[in-house]
N, C-alpha and C. Protein backbone atom coordinates (compact mmCIF):
# COMPACT_ATOMS: atom_id res chain seq x y z
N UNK A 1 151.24 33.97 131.70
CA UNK A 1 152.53 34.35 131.14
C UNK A 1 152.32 35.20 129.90
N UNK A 2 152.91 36.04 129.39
CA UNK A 2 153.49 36.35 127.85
C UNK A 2 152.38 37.84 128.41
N UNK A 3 153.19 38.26 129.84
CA UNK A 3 152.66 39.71 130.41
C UNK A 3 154.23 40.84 129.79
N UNK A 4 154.34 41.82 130.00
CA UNK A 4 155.01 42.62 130.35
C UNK A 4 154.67 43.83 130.83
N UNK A 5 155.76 44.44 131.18
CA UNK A 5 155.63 46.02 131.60
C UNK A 5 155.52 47.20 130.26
N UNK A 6 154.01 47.61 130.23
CA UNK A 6 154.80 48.95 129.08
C UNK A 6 154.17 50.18 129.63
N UNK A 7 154.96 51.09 128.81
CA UNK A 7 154.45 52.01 129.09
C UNK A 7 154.03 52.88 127.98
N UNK A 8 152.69 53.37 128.29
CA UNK A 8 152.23 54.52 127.46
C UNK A 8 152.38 56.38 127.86
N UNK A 9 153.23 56.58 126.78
CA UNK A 9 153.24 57.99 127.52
C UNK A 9 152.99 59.02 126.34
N UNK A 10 152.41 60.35 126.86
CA UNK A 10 151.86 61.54 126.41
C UNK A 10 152.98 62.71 126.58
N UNK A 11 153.45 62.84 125.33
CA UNK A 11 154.93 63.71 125.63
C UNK A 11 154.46 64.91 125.59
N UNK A 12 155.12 65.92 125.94
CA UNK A 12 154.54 67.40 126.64
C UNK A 12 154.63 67.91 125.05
N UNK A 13 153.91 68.83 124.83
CA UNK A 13 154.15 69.75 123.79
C UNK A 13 155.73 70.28 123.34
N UNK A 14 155.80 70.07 122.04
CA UNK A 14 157.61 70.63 121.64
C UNK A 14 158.38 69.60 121.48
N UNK A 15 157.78 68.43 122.28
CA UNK A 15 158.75 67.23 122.60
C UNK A 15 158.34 66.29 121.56
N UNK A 16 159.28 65.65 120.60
CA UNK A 16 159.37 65.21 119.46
C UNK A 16 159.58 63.12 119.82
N UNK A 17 158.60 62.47 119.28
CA UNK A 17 158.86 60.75 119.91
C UNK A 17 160.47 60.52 118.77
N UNK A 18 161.04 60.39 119.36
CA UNK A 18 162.49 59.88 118.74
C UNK A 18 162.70 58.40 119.48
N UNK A 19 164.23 58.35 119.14
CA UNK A 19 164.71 56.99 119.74
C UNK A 19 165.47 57.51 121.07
N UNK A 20 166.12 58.93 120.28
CA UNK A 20 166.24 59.44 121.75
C UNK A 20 166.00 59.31 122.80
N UNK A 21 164.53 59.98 123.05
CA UNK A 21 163.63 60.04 124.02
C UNK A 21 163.19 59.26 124.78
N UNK A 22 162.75 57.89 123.83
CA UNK A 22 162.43 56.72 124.23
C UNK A 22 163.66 55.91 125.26
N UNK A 23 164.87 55.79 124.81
CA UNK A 23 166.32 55.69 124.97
C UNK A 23 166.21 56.31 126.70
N UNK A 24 166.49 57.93 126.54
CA UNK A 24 166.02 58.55 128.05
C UNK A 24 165.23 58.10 129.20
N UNK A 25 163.89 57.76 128.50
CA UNK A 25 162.99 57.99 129.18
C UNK A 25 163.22 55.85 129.90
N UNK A 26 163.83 55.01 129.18
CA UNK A 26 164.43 53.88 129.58
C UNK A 26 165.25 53.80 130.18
N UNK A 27 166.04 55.10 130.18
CA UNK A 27 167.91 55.12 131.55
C UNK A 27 166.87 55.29 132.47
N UNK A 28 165.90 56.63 132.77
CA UNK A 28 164.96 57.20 133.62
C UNK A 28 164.79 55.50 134.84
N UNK A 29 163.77 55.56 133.85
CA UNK A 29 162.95 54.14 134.50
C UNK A 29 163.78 53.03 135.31
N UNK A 30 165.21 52.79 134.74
CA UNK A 30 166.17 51.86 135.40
C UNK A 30 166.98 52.23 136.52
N UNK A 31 166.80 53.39 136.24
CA UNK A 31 167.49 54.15 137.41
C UNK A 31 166.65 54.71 139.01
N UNK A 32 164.94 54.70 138.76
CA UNK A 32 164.40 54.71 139.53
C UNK A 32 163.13 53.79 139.87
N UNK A 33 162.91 52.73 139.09
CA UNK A 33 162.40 51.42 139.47
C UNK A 33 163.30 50.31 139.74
N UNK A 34 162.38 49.19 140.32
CA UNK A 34 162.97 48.11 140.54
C UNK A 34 163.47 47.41 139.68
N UNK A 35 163.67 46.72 139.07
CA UNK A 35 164.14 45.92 137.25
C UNK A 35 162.54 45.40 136.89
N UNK A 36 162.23 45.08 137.79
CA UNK A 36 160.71 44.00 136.98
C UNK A 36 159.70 44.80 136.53
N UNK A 37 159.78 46.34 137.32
CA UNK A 37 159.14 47.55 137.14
C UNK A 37 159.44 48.33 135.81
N UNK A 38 160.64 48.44 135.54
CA UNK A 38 161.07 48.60 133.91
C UNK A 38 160.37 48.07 133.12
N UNK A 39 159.48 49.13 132.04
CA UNK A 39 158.86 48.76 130.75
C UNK A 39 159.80 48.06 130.08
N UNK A 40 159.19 46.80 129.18
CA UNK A 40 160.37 46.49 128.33
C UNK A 40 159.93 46.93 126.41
N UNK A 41 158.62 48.20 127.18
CA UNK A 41 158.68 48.71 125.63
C UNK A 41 157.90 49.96 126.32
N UNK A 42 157.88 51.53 124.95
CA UNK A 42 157.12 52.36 125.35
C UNK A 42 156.63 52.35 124.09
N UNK A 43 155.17 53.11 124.23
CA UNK A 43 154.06 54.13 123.20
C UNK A 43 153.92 55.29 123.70
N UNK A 44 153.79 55.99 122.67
CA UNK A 44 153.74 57.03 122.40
C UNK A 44 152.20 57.00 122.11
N UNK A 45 151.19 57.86 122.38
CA UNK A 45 149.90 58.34 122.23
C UNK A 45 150.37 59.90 122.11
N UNK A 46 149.28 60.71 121.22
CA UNK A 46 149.02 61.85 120.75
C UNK A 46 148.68 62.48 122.25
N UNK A 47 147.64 61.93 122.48
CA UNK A 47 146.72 62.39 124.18
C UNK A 47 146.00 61.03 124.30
N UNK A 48 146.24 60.81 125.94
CA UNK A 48 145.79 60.32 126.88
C UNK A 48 144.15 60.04 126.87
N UNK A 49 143.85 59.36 127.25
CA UNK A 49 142.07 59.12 127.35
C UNK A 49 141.94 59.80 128.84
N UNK A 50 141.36 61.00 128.99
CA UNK A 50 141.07 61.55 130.33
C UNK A 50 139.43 61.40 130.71
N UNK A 51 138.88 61.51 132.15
CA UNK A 51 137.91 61.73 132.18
C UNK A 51 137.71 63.47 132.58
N UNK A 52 136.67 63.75 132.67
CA UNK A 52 136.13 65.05 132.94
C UNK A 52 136.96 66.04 133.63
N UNK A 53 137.45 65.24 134.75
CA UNK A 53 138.28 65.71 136.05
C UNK A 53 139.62 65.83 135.60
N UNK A 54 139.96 65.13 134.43
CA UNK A 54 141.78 65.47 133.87
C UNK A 54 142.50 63.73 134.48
N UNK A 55 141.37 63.29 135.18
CA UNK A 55 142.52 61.44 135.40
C UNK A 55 142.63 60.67 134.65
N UNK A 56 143.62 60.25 134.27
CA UNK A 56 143.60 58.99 133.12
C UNK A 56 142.23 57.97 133.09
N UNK A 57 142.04 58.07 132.38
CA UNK A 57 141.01 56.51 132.10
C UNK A 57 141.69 55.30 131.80
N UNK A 58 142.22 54.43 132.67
CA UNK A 58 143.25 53.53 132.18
C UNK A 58 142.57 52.10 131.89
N UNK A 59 140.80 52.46 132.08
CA UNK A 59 140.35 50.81 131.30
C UNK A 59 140.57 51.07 130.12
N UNK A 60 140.49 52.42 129.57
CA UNK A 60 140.22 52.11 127.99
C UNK A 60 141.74 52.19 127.32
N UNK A 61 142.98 52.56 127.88
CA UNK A 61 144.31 51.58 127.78
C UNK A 61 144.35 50.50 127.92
N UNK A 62 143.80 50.27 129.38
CA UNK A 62 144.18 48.89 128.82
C UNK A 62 142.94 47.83 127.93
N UNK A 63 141.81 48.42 127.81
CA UNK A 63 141.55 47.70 126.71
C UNK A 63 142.01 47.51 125.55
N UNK A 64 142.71 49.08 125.06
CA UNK A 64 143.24 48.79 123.73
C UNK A 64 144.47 47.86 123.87
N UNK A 65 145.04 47.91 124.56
CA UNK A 65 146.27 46.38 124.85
C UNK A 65 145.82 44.76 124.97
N UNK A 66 144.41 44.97 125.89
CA UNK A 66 144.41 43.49 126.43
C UNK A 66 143.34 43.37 125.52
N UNK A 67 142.35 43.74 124.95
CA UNK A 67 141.30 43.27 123.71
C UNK A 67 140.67 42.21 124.93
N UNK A 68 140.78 41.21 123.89
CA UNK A 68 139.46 39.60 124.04
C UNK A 68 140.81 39.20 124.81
N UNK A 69 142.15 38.95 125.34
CA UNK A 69 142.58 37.81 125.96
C UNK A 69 142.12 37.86 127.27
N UNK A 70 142.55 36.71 127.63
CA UNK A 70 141.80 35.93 128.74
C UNK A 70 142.40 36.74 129.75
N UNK A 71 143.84 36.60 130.16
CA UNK A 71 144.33 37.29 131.51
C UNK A 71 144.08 39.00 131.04
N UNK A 72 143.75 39.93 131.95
CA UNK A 72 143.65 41.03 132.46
C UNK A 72 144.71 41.93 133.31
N UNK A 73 144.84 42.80 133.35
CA UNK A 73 145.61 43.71 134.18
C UNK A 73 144.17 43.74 135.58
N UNK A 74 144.70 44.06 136.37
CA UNK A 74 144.18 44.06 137.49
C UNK A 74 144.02 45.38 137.79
């Protein structure tokens, strides 16, 4: 327990992190996920951890989230 949904996102150049945005980018998500699929928070990162090829590296997200606790993202 004491999981949620978040999301980390890399806003395009020009595009400013407001409440706005965040606000948007939350109608977005409700409107085309399921409810349990809805982040119930976002981050904002500068840039993404990529590898060589341009794909996310998403252990080292989610390491910076999950650290030392016990349960894991899968």
């Amino acid at each position: 327990t004491g999981e949620e949904v978040k999301a980390v996102i890399q806003l395009a150049d020009g595009i400013d992190e407001s409440d706005t945005v965040r606000g948007e980018l939350l109608e977005h998500a409700r409107n085309k996920l399921a409810r349990y699929k809805v982040p119930s928070s976002i981050d904002f990162e500068e840039t993404l951890p990529r590898l060589e090829t341009g794909k996310l590296y998403k252990r080292i997200l989610k390491d910076r989230y999950w650290g030392n606790k016990n349960s894991r993202i899968v």
